[in-house]
N, C-alpha and C. Protein backbone atom coordinates (compact mmCIF):
# COMPACT_ATOMS: atom_id res chain seq x y z
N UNK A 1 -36.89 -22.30 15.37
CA UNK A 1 -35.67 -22.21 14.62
C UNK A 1 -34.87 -23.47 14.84
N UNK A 2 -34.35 -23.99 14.04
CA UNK A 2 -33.94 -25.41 13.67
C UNK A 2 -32.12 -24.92 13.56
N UNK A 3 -31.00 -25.78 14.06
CA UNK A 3 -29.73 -25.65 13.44
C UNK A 3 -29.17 -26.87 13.08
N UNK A 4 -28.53 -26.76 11.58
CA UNK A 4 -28.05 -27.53 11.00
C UNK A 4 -26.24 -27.41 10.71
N UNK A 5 -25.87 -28.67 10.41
CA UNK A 5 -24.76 -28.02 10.20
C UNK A 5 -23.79 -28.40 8.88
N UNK A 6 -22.94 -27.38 8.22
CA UNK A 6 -22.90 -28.00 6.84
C UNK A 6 -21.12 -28.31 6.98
N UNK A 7 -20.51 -28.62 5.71
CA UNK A 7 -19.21 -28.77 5.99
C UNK A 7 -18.85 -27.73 4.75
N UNK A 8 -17.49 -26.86 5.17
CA UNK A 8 -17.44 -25.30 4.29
C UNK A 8 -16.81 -26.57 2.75
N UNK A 9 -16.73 -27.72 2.67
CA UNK A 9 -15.69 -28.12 1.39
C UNK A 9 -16.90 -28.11 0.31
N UNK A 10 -16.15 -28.22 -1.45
CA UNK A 10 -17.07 -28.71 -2.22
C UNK A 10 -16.84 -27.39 -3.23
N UNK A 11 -16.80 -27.54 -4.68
CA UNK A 11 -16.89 -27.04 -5.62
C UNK A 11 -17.39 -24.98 -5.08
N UNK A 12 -16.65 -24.05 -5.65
CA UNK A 12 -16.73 -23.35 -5.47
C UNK A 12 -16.76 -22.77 -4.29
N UNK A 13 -16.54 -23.76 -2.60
CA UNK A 13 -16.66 -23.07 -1.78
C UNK A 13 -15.33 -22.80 -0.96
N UNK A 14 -15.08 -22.15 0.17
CA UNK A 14 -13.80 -22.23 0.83
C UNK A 14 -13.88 -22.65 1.94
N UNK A 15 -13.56 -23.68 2.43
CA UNK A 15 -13.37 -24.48 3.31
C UNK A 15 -12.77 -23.71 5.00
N UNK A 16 -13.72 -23.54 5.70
CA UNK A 16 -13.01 -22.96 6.85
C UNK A 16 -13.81 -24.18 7.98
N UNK A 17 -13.89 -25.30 7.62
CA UNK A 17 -14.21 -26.59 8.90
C UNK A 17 -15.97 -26.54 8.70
N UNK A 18 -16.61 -26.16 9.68
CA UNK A 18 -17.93 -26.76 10.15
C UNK A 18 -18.13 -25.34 10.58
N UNK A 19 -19.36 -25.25 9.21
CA UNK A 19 -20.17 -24.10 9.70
C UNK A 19 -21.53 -24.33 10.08
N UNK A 20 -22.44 -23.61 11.10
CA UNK A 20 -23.73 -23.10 11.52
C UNK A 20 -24.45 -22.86 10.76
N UNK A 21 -25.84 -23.59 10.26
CA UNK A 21 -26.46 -23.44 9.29
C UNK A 21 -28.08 -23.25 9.84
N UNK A 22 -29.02 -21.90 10.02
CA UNK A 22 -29.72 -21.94 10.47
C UNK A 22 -31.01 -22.33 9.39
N UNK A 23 -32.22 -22.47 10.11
CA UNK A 23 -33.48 -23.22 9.50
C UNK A 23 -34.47 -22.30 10.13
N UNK A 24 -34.82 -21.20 9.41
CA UNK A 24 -35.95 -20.53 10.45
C UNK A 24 -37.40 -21.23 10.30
N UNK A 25 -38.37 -20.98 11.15
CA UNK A 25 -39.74 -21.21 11.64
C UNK A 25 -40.47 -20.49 10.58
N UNK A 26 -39.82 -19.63 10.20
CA UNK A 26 -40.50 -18.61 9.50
C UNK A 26 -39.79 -18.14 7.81
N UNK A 27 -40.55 -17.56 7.02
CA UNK A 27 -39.70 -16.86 5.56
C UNK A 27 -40.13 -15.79 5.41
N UNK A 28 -39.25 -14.95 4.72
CA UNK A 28 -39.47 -13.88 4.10
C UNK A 28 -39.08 -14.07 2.69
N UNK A 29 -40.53 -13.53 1.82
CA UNK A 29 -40.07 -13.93 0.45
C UNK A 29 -41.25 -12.89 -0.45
N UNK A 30 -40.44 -12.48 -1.50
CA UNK A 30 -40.56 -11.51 -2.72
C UNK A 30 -41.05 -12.18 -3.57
N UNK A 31 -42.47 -11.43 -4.26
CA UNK A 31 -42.49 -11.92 -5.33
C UNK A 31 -42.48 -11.30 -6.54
N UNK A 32 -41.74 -11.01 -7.60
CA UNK A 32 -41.58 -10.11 -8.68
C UNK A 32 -42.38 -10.55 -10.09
N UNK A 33 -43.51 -9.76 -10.75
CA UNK A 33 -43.71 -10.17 -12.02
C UNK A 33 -42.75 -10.68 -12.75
N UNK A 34 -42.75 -11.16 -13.46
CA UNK A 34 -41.75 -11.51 -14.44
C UNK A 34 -41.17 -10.77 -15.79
N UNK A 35 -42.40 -10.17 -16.10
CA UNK A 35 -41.56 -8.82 -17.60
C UNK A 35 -40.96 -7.75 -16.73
N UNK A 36 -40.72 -7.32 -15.34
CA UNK A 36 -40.31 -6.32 -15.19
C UNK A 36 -38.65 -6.22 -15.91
N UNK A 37 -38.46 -4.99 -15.70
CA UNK A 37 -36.37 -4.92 -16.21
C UNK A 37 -36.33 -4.65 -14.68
N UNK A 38 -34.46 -5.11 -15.28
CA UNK A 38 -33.76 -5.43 -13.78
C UNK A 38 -33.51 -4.40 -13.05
N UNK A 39 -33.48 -2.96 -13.27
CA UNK A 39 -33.75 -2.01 -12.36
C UNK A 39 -34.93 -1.99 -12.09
N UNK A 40 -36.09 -2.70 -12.30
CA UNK A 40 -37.65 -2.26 -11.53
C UNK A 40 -37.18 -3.24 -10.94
N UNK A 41 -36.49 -4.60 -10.88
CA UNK A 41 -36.88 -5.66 -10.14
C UNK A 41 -36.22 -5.41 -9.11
N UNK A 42 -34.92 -4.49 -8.85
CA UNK A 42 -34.39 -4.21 -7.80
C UNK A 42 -34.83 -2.80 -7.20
N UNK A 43 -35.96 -2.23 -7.71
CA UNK A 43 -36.34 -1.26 -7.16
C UNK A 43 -37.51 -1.91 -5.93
N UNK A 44 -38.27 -2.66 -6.74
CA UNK A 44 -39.67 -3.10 -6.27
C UNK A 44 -38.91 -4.12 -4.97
N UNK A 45 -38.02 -4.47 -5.23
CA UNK A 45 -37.42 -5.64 -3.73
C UNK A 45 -37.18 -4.97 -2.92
N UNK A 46 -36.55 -3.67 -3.13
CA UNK A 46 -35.74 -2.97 -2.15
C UNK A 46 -37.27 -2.12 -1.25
N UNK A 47 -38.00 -1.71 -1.99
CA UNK A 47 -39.10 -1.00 -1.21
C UNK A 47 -39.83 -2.22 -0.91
N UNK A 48 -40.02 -3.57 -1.22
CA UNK A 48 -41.01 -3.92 -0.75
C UNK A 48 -40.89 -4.87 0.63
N UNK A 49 -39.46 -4.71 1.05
CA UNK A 49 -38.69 -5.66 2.02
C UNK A 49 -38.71 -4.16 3.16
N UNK A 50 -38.71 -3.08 2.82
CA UNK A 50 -38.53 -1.89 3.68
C UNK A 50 -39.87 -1.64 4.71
N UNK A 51 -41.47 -2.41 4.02
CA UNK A 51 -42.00 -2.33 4.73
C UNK A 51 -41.99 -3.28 5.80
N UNK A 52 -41.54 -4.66 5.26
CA UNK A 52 -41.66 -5.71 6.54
C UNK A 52 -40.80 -5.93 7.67
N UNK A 53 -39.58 -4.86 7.29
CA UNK A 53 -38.79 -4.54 8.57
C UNK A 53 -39.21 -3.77 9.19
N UNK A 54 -40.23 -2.53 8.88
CA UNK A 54 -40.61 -1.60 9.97
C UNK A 54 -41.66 -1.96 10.55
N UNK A 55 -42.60 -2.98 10.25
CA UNK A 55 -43.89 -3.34 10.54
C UNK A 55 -42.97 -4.62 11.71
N UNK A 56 -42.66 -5.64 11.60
CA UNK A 56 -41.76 -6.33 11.91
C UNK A 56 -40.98 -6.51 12.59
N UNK A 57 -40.36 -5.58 13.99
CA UNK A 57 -39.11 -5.59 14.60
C UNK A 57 -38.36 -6.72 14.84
N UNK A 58 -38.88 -8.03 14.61
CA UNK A 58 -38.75 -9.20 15.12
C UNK A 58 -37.90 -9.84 14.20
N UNK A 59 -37.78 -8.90 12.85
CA UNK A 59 -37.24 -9.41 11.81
C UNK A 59 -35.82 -9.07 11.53
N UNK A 60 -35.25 -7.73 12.49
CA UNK A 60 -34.35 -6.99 12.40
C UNK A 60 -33.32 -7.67 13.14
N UNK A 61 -31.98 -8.00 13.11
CA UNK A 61 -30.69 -8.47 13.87
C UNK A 61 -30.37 -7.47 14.55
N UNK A 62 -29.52 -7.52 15.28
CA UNK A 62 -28.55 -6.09 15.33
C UNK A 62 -27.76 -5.78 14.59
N UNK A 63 -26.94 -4.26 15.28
CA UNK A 63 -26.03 -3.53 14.05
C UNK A 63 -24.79 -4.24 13.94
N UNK A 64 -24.85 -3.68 12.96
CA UNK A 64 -23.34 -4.60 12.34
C UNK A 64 -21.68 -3.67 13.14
N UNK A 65 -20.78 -4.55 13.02
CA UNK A 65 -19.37 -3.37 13.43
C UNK A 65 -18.38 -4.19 12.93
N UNK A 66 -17.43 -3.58 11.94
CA UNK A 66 -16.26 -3.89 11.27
C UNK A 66 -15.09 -4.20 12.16
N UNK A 67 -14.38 -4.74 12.26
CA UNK A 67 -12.74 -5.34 12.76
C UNK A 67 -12.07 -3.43 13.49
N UNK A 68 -12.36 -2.71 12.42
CA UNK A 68 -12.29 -0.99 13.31
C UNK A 68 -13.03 -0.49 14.08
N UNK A 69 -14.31 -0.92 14.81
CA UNK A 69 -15.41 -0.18 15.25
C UNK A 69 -16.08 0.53 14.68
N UNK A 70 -16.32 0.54 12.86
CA UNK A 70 -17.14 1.28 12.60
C UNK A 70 -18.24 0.69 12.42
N UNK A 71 -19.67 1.38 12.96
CA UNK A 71 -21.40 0.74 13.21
C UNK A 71 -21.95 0.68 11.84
N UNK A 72 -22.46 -0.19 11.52
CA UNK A 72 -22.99 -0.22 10.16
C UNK A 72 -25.25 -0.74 10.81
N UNK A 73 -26.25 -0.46 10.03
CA UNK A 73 -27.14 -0.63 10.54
C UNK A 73 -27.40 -1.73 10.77
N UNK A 74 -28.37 -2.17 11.37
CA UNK A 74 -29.17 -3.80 11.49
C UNK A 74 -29.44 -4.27 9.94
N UNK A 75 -29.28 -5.62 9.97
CA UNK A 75 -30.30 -5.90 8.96
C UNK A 75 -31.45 -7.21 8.94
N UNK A 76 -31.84 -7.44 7.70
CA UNK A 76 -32.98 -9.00 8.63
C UNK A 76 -31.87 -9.75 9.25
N UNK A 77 -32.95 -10.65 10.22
CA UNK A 77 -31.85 -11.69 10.40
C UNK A 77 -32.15 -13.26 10.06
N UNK A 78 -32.39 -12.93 8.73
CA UNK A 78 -32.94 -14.40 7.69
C UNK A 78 -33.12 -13.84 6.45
N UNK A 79 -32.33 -15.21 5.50
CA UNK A 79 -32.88 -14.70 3.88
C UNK A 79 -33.84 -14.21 3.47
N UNK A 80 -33.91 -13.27 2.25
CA UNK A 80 -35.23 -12.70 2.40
C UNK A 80 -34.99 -13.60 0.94
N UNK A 81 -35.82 -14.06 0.30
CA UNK A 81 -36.04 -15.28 -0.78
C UNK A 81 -36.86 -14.38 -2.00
N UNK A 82 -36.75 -14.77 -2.75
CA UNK A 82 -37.04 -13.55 -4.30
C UNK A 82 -37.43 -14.94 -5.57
N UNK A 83 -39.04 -14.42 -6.05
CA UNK A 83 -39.10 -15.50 -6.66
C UNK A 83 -39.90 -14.85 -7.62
N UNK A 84 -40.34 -15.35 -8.85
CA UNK A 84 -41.11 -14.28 -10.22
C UNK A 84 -41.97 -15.37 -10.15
N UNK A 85 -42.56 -14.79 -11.22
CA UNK A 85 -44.18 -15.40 -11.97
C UNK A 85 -45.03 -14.45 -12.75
N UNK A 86 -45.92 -15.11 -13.54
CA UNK A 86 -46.78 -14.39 -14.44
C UNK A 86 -47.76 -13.42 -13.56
N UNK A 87 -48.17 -12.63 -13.99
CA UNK A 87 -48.99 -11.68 -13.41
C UNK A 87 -50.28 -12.67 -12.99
N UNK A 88 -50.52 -13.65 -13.74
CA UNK A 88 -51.37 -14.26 -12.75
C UNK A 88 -51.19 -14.87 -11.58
N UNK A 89 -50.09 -15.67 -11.52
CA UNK A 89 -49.18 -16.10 -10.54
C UNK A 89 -49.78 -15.40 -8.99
N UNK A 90 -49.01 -13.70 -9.64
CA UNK A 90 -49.39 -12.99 -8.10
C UNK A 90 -50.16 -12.79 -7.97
N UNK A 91 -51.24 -12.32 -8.69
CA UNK A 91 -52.70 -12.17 -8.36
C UNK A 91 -53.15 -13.00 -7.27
N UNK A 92 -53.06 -14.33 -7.83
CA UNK A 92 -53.25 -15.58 -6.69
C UNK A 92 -52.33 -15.29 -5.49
N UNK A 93 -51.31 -15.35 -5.50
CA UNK A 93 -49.92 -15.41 -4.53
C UNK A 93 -50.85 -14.24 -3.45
N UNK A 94 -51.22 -12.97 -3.97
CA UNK A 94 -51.71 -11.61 -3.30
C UNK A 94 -53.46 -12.15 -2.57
N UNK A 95 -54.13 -12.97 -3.36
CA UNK A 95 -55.17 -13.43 -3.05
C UNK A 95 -55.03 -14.87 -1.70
N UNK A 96 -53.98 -15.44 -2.00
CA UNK A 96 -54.06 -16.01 -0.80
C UNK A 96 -53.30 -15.62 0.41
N UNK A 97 -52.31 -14.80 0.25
CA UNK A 97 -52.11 -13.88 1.18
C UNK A 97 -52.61 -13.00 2.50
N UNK A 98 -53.67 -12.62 1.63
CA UNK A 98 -55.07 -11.92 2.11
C UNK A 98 -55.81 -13.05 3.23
N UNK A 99 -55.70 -14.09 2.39
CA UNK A 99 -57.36 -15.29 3.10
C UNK A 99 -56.04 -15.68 4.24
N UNK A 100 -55.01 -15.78 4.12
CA UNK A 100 -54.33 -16.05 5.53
C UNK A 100 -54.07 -15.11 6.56
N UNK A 101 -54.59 -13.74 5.93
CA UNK A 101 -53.82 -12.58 6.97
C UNK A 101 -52.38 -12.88 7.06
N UNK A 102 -51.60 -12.87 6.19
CA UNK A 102 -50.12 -12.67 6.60
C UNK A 102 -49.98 -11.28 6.57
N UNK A 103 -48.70 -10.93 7.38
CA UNK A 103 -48.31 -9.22 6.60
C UNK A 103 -47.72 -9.60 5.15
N UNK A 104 -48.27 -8.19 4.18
CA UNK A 104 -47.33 -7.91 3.23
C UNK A 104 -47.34 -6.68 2.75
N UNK A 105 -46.40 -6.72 2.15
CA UNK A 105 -46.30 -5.08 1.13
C UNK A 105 -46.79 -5.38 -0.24
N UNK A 106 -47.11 -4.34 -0.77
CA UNK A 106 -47.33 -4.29 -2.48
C UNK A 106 -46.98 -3.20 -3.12
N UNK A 107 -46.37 -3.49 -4.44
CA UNK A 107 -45.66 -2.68 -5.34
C UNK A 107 -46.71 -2.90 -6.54
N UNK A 108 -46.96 -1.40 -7.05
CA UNK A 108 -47.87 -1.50 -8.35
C UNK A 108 -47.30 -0.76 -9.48
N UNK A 109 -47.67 -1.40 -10.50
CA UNK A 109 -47.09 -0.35 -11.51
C UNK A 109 -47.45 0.85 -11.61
N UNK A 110 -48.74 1.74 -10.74
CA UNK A 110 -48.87 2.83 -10.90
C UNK A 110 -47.41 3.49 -10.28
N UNK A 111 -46.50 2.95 -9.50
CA UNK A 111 -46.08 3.18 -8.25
C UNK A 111 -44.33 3.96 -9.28
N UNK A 112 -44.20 3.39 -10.42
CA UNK A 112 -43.02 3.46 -11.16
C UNK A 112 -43.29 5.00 -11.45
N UNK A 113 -44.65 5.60 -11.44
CA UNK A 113 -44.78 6.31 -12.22
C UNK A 113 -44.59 7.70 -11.09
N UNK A 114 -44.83 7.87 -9.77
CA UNK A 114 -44.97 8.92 -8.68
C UNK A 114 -43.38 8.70 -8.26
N UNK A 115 -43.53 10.00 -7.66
CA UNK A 115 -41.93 10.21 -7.20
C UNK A 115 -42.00 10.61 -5.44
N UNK A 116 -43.01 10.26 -5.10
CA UNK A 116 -42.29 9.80 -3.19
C UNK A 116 -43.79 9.11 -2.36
N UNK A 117 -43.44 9.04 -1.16
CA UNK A 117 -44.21 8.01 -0.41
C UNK A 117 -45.76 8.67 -0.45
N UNK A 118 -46.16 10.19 -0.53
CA UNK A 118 -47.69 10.37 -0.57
C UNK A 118 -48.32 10.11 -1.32
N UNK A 119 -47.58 10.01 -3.07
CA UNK A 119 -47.79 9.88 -4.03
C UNK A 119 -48.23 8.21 -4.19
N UNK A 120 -47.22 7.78 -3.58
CA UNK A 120 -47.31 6.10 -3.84
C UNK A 120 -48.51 5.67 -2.55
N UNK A 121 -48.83 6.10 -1.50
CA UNK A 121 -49.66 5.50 -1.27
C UNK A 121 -50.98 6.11 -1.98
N UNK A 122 -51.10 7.39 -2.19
CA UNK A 122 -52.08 7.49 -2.83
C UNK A 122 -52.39 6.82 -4.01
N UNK A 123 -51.86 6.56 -4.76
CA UNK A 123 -52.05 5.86 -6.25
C UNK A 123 -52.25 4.26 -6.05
N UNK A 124 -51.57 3.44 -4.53
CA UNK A 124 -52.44 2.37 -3.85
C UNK A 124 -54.03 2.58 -3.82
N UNK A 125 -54.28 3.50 -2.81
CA UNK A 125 -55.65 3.82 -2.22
C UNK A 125 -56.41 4.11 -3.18
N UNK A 126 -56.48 4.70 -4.13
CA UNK A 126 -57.01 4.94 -5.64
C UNK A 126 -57.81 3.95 -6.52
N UNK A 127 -57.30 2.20 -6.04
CA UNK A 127 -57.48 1.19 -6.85
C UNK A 127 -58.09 0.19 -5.91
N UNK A 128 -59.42 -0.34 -6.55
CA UNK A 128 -59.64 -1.02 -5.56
C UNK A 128 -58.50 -2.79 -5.17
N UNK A 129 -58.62 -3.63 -4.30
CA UNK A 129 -57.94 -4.36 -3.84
C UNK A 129 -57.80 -5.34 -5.55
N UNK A 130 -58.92 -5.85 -5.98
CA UNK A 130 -59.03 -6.38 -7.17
C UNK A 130 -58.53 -6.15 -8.48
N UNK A 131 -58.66 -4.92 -8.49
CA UNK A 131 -57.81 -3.48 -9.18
C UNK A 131 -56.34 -3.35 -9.65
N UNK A 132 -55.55 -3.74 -8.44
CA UNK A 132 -54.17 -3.63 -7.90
C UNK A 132 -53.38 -4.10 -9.46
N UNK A 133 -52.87 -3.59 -10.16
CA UNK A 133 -51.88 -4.10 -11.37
C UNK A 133 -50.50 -4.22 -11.10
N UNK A 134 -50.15 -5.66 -9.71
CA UNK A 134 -49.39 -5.62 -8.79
C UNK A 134 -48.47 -6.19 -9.81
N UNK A 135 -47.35 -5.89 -9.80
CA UNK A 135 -45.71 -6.15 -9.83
C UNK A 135 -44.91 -6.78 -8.72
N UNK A 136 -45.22 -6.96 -7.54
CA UNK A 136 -44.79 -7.09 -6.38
C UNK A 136 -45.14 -7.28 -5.37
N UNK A 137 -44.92 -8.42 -4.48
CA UNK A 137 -45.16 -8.87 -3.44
C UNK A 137 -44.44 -9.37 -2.25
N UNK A 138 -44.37 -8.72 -1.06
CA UNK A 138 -43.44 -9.49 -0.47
C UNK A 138 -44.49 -10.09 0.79
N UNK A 139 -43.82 -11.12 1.38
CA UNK A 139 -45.14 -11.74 2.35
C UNK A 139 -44.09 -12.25 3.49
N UNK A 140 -44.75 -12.15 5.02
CA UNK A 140 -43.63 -13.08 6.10
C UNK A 140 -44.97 -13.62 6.53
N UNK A 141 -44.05 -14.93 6.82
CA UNK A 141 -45.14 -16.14 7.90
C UNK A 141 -44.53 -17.28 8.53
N UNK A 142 -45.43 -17.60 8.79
CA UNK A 142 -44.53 -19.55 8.70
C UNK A 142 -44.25 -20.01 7.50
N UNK A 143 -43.61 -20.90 7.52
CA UNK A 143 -42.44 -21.39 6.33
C UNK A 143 -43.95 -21.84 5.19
N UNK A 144 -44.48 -22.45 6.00
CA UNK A 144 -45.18 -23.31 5.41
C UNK A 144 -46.59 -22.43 4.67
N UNK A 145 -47.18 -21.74 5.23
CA UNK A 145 -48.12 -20.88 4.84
C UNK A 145 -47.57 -19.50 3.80
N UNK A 146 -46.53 -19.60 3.58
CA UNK A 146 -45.51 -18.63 3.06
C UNK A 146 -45.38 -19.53 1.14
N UNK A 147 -45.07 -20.86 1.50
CA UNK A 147 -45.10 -21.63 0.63
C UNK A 147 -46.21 -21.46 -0.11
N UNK A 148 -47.41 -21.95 0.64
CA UNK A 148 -48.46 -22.16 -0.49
C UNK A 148 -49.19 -20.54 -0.81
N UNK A 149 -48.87 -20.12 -0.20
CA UNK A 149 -48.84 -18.57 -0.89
C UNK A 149 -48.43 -18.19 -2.43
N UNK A 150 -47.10 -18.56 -1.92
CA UNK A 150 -46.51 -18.63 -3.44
C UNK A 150 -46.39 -19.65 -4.48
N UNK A 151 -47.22 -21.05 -4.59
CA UNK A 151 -47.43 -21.52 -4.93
C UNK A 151 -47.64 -21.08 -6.55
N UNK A 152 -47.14 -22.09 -7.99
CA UNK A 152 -46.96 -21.61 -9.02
C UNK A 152 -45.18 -20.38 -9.04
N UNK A 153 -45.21 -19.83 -8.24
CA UNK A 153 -44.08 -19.19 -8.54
C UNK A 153 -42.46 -20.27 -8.77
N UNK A 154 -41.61 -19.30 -9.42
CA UNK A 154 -40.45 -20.04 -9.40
C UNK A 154 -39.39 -19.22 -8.71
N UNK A 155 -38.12 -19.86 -8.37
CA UNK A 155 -37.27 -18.86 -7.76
C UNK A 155 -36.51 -18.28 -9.05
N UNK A 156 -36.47 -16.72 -8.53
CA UNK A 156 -35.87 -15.86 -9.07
C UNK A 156 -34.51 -16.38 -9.81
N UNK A 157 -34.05 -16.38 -10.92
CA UNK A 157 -32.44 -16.86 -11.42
C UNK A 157 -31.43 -16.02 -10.83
């Protein structure tokens, strides 16, 4: 982990002096088909970031607490980065994934269609790996092996 440091001035920002700007070793990053609608795209992020925090502990901060003492949960403690592409895109993105052994999760379009977790892994297990009519990908690694993973993708607008 790398620290940098930025200055808060400059078009749209608010200036509170010299802030802490961290550089992790590592990314966490989403990858979303691109025809999905914007409720699948925030469905498929939200489940597919849920597995790499539980697989992951390493990824979790601690809990949060407001100016009153009230506890709010952990959350990562690094951007999680969100980027689309053509369904071929991930195919590849999911295929080199694999040849690196990173962890990841996957979201399929069978997955829109079942309504809870036995359902959805079953309708995974159902298809073979080649099979997968993935919508979604999320992957953690080193920065760098994370990159060419997603290689062809663009960041999310």
């Amino acid at each position: 982990m790398q620290t940098t440091y930025k200055t808060g001035d400059g078009p749209g920002r608010q200036s509170h002096g010299m802030s802490t700007s961290t550089r992790f070793d590592t990314k966490i990053a989403v990858l979303l088909r691109e025809d999905l609608e914007p409720w699948q795209r925030l469905n498929v992020t939200a489940f597919l970031v849920s597995g790499l925090g539980i697989q992951l502990p390493e990824l979790i901060g601690q809990p949060y607490e407001d100016a009153d003492g009230v506890p709010y949960l952990p959350m990562f403690r690094q951007p999680v980065l969100v980027f689309q592409g053509a369904k071929e895109v991930l195919r590849a993105a999911h295929e080199r994934a694999l040849s690196r052994a990173l962890p990841r999760a996957v979201f399929t379009s069978d997955l829109f269609a079942t309504g809870h977790d036995d359902a959805n892994r079953a309708a995974v297990r159902a298809v073979p790996t080649t099979g997968l009519d993935l919508v979604g990908l999320a992957v953690h690694g080193p920065r760098n092996a994370v990159d060419k993973v997603l290689k062809g993708a663009r960041m999310h607008p």
